[in-house]
Protein backbone atom coordinates (compact mmCIF):
# COMPACT_ATOMS: atom_id res chain seq x y z
CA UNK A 1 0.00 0.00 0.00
CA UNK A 2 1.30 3.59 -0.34
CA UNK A 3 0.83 6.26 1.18
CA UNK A 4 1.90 9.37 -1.05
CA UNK A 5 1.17 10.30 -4.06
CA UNK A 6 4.08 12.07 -6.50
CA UNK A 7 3.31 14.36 -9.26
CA UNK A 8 6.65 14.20 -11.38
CA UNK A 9 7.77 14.77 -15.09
CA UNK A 10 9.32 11.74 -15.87
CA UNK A 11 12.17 13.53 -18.12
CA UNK A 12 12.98 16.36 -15.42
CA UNK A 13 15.94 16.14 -13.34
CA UNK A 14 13.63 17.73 -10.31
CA UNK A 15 11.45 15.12 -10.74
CA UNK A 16 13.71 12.39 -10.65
CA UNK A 17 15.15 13.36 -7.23
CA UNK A 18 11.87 12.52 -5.18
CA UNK A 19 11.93 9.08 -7.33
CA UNK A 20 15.21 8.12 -6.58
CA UNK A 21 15.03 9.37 -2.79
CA UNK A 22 11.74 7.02 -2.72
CA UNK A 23 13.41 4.10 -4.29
CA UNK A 24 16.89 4.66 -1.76
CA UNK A 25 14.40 4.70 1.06
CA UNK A 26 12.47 1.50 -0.50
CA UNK A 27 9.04 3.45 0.05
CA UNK A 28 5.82 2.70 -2.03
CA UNK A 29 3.93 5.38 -3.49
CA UNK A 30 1.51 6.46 -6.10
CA UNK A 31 3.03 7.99 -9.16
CA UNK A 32 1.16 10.35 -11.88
CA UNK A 33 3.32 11.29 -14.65
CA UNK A 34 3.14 14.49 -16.80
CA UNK A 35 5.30 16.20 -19.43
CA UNK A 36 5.11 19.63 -21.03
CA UNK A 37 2.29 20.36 -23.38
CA UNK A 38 0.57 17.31 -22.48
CA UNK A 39 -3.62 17.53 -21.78
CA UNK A 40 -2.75 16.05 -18.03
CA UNK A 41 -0.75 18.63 -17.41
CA UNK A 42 -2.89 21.28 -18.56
CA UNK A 43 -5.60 19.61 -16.08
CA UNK A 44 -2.96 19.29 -13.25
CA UNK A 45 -2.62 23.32 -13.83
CA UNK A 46 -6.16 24.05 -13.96
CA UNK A 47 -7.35 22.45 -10.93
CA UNK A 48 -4.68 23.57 -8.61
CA UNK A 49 -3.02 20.21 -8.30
CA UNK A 50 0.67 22.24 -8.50
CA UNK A 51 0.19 24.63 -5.54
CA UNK A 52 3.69 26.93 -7.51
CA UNK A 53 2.76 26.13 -10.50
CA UNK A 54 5.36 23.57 -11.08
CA UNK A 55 6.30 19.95 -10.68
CA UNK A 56 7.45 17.95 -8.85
CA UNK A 57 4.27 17.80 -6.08
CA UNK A 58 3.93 15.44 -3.45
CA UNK A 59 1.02 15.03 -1.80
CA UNK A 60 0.57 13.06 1.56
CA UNK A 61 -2.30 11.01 2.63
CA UNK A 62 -4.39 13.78 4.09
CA UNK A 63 -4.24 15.73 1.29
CA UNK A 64 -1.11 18.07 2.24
CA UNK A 65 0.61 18.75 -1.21
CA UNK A 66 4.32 19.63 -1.17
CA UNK A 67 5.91 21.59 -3.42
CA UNK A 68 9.73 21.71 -5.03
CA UNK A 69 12.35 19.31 -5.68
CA UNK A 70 14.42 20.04 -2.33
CA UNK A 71 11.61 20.42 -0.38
CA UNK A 72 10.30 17.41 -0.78
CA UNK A 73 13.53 15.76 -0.07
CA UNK A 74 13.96 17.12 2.98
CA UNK A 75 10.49 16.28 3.96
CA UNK A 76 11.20 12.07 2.89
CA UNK A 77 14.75 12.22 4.23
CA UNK A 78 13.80 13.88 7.93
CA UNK A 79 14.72 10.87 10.45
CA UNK A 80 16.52 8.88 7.74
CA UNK A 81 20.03 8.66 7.11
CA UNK A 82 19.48 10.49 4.06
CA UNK A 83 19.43 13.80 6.43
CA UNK A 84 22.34 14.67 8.21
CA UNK A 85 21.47 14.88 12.11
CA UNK A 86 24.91 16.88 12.70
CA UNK A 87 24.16 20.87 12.41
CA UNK A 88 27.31 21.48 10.20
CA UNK A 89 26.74 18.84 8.02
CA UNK A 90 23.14 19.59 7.70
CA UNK A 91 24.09 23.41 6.71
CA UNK A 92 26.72 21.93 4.34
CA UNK A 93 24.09 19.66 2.44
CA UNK A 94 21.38 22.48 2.48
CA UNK A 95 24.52 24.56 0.99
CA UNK A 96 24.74 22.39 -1.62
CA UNK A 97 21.01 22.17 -2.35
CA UNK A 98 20.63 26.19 -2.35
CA UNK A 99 23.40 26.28 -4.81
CA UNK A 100 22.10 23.81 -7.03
CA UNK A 101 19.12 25.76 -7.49
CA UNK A 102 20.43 28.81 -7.82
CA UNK A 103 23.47 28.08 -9.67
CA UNK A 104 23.47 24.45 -11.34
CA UNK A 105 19.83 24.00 -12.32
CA UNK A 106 19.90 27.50 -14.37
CA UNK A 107 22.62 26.78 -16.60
CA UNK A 108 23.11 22.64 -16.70
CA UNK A 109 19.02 21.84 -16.75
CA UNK A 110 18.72 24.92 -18.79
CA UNK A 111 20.87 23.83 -21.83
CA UNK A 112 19.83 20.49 -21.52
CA UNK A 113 16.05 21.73 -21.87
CA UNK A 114 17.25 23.72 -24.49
CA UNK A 115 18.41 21.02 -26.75
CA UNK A 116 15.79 18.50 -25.85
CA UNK A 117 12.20 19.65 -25.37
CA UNK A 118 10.60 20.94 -28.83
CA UNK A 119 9.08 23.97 -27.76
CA UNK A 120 12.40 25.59 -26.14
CA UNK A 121 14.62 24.77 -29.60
CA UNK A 122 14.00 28.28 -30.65
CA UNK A 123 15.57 29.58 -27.44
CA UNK A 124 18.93 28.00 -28.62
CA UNK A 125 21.20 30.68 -29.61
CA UNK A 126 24.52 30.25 -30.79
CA UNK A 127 25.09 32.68 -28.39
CA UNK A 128 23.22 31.39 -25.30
CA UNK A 129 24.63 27.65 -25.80
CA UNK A 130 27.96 28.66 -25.80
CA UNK A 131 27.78 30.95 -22.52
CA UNK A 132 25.91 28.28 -20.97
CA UNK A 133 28.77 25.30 -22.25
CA UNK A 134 31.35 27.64 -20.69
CA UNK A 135 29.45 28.32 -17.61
CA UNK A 136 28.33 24.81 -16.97
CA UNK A 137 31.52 23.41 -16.99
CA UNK A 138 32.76 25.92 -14.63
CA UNK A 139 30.27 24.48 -12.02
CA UNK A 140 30.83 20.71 -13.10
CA UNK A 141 34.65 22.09 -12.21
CA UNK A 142 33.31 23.67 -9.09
CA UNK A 143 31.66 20.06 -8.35
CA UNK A 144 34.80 18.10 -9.00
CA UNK A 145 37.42 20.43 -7.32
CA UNK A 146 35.51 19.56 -4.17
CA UNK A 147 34.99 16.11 -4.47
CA UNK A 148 38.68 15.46 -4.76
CA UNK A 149 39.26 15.20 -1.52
CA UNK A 150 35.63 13.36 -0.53
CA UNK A 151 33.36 10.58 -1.24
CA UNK A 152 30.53 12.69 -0.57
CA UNK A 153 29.05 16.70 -0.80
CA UNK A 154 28.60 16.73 2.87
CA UNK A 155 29.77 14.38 5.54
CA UNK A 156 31.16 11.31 5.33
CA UNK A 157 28.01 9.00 3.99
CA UNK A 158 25.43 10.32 1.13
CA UNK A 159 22.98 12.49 1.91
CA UNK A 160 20.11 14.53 -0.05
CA UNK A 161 22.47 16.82 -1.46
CA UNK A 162 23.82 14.22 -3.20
CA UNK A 163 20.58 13.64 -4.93
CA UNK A 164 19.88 16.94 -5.49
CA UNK A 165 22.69 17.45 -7.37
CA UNK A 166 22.96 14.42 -9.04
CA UNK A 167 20.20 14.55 -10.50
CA UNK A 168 21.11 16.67 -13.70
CA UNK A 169 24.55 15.65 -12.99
CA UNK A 170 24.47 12.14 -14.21
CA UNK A 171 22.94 13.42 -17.62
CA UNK A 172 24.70 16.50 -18.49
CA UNK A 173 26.89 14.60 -20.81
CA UNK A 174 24.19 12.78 -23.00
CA UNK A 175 21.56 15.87 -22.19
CA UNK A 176 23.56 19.06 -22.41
CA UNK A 177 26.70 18.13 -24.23
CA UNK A 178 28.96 18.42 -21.64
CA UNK A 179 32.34 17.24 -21.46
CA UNK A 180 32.30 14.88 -18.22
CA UNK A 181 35.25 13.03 -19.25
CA UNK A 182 37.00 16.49 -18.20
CA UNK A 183 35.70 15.44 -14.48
CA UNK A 184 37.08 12.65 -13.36
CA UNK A 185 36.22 13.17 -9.32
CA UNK A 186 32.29 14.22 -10.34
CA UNK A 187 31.92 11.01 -12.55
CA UNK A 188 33.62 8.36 -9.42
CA UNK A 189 30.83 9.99 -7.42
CA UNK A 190 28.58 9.62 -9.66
CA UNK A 191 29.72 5.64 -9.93
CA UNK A 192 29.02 5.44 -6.11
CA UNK A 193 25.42 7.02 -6.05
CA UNK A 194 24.80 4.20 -8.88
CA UNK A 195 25.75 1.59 -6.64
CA UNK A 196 23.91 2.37 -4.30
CA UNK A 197 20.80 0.07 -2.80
CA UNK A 198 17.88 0.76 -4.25
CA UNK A 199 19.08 3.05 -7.30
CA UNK A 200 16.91 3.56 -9.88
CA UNK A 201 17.42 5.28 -13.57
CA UNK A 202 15.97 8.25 -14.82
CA UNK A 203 13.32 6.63 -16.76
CA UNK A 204 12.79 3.41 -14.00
CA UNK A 205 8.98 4.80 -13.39
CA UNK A 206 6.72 3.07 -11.38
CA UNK A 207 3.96 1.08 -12.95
């Protein structure tokens, strides 16, 4: 039986993080999948379903719906080890989260967007694909310079920020033509999320 219910986009990176934080933690739920310009989305707008107009939502068995990607892993991971209980360590993985918001998800889920959903194509610049190439693997740098020294983003066992920013991570390569062979600490940590219990793919949906 489950107990929640996730709205997600099956091809969105925010999406993907409540999946695979659901699969780690080996809890059931209800899944109702959406993508852009698709007449269940359009419903899932109309009715109020996405409280910020966005997905992912989840919604918990008395109707609460939760919005945003980080928000709703902090929400699953609170009492799990997927939450650091240490104060530092849970400032350094809600560091990490806040930056890949505000930093990651606007330029590495941006060009990936750019080159793979229809309706965004015309967005592509020479111009704007370039900065974002350059910028992008300035962060990916960012990523690996710290992870040279650690297994992890925060602490010494994965946590939520891991998720968070693997998430876009894994795909930037095949997605957003980055150069990840140029990383070689992102792409070990990227090995060890994968072999990880309970790891699931981008496109492992739930029946």
């Amino acid at each position: 039986m489950t107990d929640v219910t996730l709205y997600s986009m099956p091809s969105s990176g925010n999406s993907y993080k409540a999946r695979l934080l659901l699969s780690f933690l080996g809890r059931p739920y209800t899944h109702i999948g959406m993508e852009y310009l698709t007449p269940e989305l359009d419903e899932a707008h109309a009715t109020g379903k996405l409280p910020l107009g966005k997905l992912p939502v989840l919604v918990l068995p008395d109707g609460t719906a939760i919005p945003e990607s980080n928000a709703i892993l902090c929400y699953l991971a609170e009492g799990t080890d997927w939450m650091p209980t240490d104060p530092v360590t849970r400032a350094k993985a809600l560091g990490w989260m806040f930056w890949e918001q505000n930093q990651h998800e606007g330029v590495i889920a941006v060009r990936a967007a750019l080159l793979v959903y229809e309706h965004r194509k015309h967005l592509a610049t020479p111009e704007r694909m370039a900065d974002l190439l350059e910028r992008g693997h300035q962060l990916l740098g960012q990523m690996d310079d710290h992870l040279a020294e650690r297994h992890w983003l925060a602490g010494d066992a994965p946590s939520i920020a891991d998720i968070s920013l693997y998430a876009d991570t894994h795909s930037a390569g095949e997605k957003g033509g980055y150069d990840l062979d140029r990383f070689a600490h992102v792409n070990a940590w990227l090995r060890r999320i994968e072999a990880l219990p309970g790891y699931v793919g981008l496109w492992d949906i739930p029946e």
